[in-house]
Protein backbone atom coordinates (compact mmCIF):
# COMPACT_ATOMS: atom_id res chain seq x y z
CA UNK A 1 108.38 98.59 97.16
CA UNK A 2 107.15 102.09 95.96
CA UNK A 3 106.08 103.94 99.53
CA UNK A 4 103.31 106.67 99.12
CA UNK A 5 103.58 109.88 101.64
CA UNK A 6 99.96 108.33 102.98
CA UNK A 7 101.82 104.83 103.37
CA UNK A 8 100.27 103.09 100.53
CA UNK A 9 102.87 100.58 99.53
CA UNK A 10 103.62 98.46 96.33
CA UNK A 11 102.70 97.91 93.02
CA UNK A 12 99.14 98.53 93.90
CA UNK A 13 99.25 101.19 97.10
CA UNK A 14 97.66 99.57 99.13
CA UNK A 15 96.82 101.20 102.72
CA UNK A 16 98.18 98.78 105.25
CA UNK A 17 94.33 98.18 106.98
CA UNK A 18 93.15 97.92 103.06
CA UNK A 19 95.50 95.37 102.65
CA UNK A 20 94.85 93.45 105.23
CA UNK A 21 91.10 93.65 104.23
CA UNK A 22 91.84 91.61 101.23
CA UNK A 23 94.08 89.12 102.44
CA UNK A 24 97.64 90.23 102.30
CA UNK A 25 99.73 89.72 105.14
CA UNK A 26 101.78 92.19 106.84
CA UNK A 27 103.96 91.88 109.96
CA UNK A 28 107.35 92.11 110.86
CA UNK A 29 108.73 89.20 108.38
CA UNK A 30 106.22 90.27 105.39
CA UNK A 31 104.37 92.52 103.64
CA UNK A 32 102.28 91.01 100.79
CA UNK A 33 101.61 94.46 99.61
CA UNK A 34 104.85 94.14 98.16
CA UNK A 35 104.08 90.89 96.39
CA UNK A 36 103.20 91.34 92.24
CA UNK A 37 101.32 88.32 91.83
CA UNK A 38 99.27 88.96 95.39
CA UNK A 39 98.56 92.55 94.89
CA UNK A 40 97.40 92.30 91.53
CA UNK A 41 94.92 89.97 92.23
CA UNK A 42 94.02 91.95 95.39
CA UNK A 43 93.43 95.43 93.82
CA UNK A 44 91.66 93.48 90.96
CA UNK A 45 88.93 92.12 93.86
CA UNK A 46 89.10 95.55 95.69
CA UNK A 47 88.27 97.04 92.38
CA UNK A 48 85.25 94.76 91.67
CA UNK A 49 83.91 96.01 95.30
CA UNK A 50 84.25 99.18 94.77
CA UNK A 51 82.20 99.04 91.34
CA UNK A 52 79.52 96.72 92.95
CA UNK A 53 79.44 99.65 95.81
CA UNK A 54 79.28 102.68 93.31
CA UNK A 55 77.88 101.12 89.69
CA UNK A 56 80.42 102.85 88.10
CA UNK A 57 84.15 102.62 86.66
CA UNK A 58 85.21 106.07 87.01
CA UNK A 59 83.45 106.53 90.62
CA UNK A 60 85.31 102.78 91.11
CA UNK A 61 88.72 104.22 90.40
CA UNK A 62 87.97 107.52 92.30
CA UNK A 63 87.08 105.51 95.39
CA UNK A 64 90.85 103.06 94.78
CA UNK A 65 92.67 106.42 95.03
CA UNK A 66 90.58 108.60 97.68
CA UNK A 67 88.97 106.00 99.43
CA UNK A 68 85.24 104.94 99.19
CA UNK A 69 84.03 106.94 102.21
CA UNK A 70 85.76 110.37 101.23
CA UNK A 71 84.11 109.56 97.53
CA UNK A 72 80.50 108.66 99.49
CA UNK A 73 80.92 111.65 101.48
CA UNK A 74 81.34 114.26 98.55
CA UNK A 75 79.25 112.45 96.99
CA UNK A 76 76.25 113.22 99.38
CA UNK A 77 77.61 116.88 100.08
CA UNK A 78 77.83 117.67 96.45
CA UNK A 79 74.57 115.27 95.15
CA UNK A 80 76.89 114.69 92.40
CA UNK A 81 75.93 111.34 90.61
CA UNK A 82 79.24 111.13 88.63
CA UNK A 83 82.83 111.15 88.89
CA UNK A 84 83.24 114.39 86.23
CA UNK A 85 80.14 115.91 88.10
CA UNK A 86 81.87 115.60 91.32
CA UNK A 87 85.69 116.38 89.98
CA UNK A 88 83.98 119.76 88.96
CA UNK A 89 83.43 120.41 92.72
CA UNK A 90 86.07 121.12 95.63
CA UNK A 91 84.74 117.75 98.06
CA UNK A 92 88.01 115.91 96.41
CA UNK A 93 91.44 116.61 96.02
CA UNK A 94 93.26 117.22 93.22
CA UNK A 95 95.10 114.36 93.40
CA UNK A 96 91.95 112.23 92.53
CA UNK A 97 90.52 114.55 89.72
CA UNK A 98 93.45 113.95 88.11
CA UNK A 99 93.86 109.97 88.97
CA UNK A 100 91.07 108.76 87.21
CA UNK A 101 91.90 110.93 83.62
CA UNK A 102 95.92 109.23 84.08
CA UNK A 103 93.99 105.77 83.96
CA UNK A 104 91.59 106.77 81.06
CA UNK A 105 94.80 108.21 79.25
CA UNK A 106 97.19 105.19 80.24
CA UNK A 107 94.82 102.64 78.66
CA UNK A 108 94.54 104.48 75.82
CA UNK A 109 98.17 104.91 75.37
CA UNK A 110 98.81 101.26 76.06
CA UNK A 111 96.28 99.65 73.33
CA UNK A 112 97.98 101.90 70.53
CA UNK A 113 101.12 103.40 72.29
CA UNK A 114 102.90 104.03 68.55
CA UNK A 115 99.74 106.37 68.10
CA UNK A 116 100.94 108.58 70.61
CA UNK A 117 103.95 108.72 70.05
CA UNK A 118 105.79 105.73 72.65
CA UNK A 119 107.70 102.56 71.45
CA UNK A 120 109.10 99.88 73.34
CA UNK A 121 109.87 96.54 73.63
CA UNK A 122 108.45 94.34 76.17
CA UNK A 123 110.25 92.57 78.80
CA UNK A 124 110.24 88.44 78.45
CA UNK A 125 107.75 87.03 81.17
CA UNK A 126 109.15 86.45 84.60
CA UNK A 127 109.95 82.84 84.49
CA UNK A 128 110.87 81.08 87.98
CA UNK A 129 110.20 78.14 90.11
CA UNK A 130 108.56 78.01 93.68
CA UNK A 131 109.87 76.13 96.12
CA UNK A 132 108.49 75.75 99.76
CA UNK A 133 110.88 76.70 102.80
CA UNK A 134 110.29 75.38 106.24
CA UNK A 135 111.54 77.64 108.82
CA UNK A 136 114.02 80.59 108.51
CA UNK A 137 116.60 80.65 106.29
CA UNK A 138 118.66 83.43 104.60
CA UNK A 139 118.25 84.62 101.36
CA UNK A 140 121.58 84.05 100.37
CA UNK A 141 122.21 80.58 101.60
CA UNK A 142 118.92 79.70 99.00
CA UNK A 143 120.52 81.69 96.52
CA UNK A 144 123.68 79.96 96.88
CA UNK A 145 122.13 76.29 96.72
CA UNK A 146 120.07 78.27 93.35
CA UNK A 147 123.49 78.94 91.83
CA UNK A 148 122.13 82.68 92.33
CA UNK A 149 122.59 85.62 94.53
CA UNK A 150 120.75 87.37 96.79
CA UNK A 151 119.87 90.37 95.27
CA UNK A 152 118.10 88.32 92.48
CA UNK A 153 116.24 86.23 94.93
CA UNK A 154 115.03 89.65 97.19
CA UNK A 155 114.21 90.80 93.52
CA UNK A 156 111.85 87.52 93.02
CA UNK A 157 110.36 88.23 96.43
CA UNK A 158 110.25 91.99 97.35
CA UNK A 159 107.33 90.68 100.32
CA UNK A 160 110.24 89.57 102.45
CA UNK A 161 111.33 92.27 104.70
CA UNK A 162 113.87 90.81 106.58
CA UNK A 163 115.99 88.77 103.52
CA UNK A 164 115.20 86.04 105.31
CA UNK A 165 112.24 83.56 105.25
CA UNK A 166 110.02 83.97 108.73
CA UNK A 167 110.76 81.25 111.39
CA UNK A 168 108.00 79.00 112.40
CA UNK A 169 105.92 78.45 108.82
CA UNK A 170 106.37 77.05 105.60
CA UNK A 171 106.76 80.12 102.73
CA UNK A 172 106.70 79.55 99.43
CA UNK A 173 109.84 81.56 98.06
CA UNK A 174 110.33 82.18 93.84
CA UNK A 175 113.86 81.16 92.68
CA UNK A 176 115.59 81.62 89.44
CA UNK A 177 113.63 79.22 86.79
CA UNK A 178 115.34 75.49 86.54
CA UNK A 179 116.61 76.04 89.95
CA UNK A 180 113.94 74.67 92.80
């Protein structure tokens, strides 16, 4: 549920129109930019765009974190061709200059992190169930027929804004595995 000062929201800060744009829905019951399995596969088509659009990872990422117009624009103001090019310039922020070296440097880190100096130990795979719920219902009434609690069913579905399922539709809610 991470919240940027631009509004970008979830794993993946998205902008709400950007969202939208690749098929997660957001109104008053949800917000599927809040969603781990939706977003991911979201950013990872919004991603593909954006390298189809510029030819190039580093432009790619540039454009996820400024936008692709503000990256187009200082693009044509600067005639730079690259992303280092262009970070050399003052046509993007600082923000983004620095975005796309955190991703180089993150990857790096994670396919050797004892290298540099990180250890840990990997959470187990999220394991539940999905069940689908017709109409509203409460959070904590499913968690009680799950044997669960509420908090651990918001936790399995941070997209619901209201802890409730949205009246009118069929959603398709995660409970605790064993439990649909």
């Amino acid at each position: 549920n991470a919240l940027s000062r631009a509004r970008a929201k979830g794993l993946f800060q998205f902008m709400a129109a950007t969202g939208r744009m690749y098929g997660l829905r957001q109104d008053y019951w949800i917000d599927e930019r809040s969603d781990p399995e939706k977003c991911t596969r979201a950013a990872a088509r919004y991603l593909r765009d954006l390298y189809a659009m510029f030819g190039d990872w580093h432009l790619a990422m540039a454009a996820y974190n400024a936008g692709p117009g503000r990256i187009s624009r200082a693009m044509a103001q600067t005639r730079a061709t690259d992303f280092w090019s262009l970070a050399r310039t003052s046509r993007i922020r600082r923000e983004t200059k620095n975005y796309v070296p955190a991703i180089l440097a993150a990857t790096l880190i994670s396919k050797n992190p004892g290298k540099y100096g990180f250890s840990f130990v990997p959470e187990p795979p999220l394991e539940y169930d999905t069940i689908d719920v017709d109409g509203a219902v409460d959070l904590r009434v499913l968690a009680r027929l799950a044997g669960s609690d509420g908090d651990t069913l918001h936790a399995l579905n941070p997209a619901l804004r209201r802890h409730q399922t949205p009246p009118g539709r069929v959603t398709a809610i995660r409970v605790p595995k064993g439990t649909g």
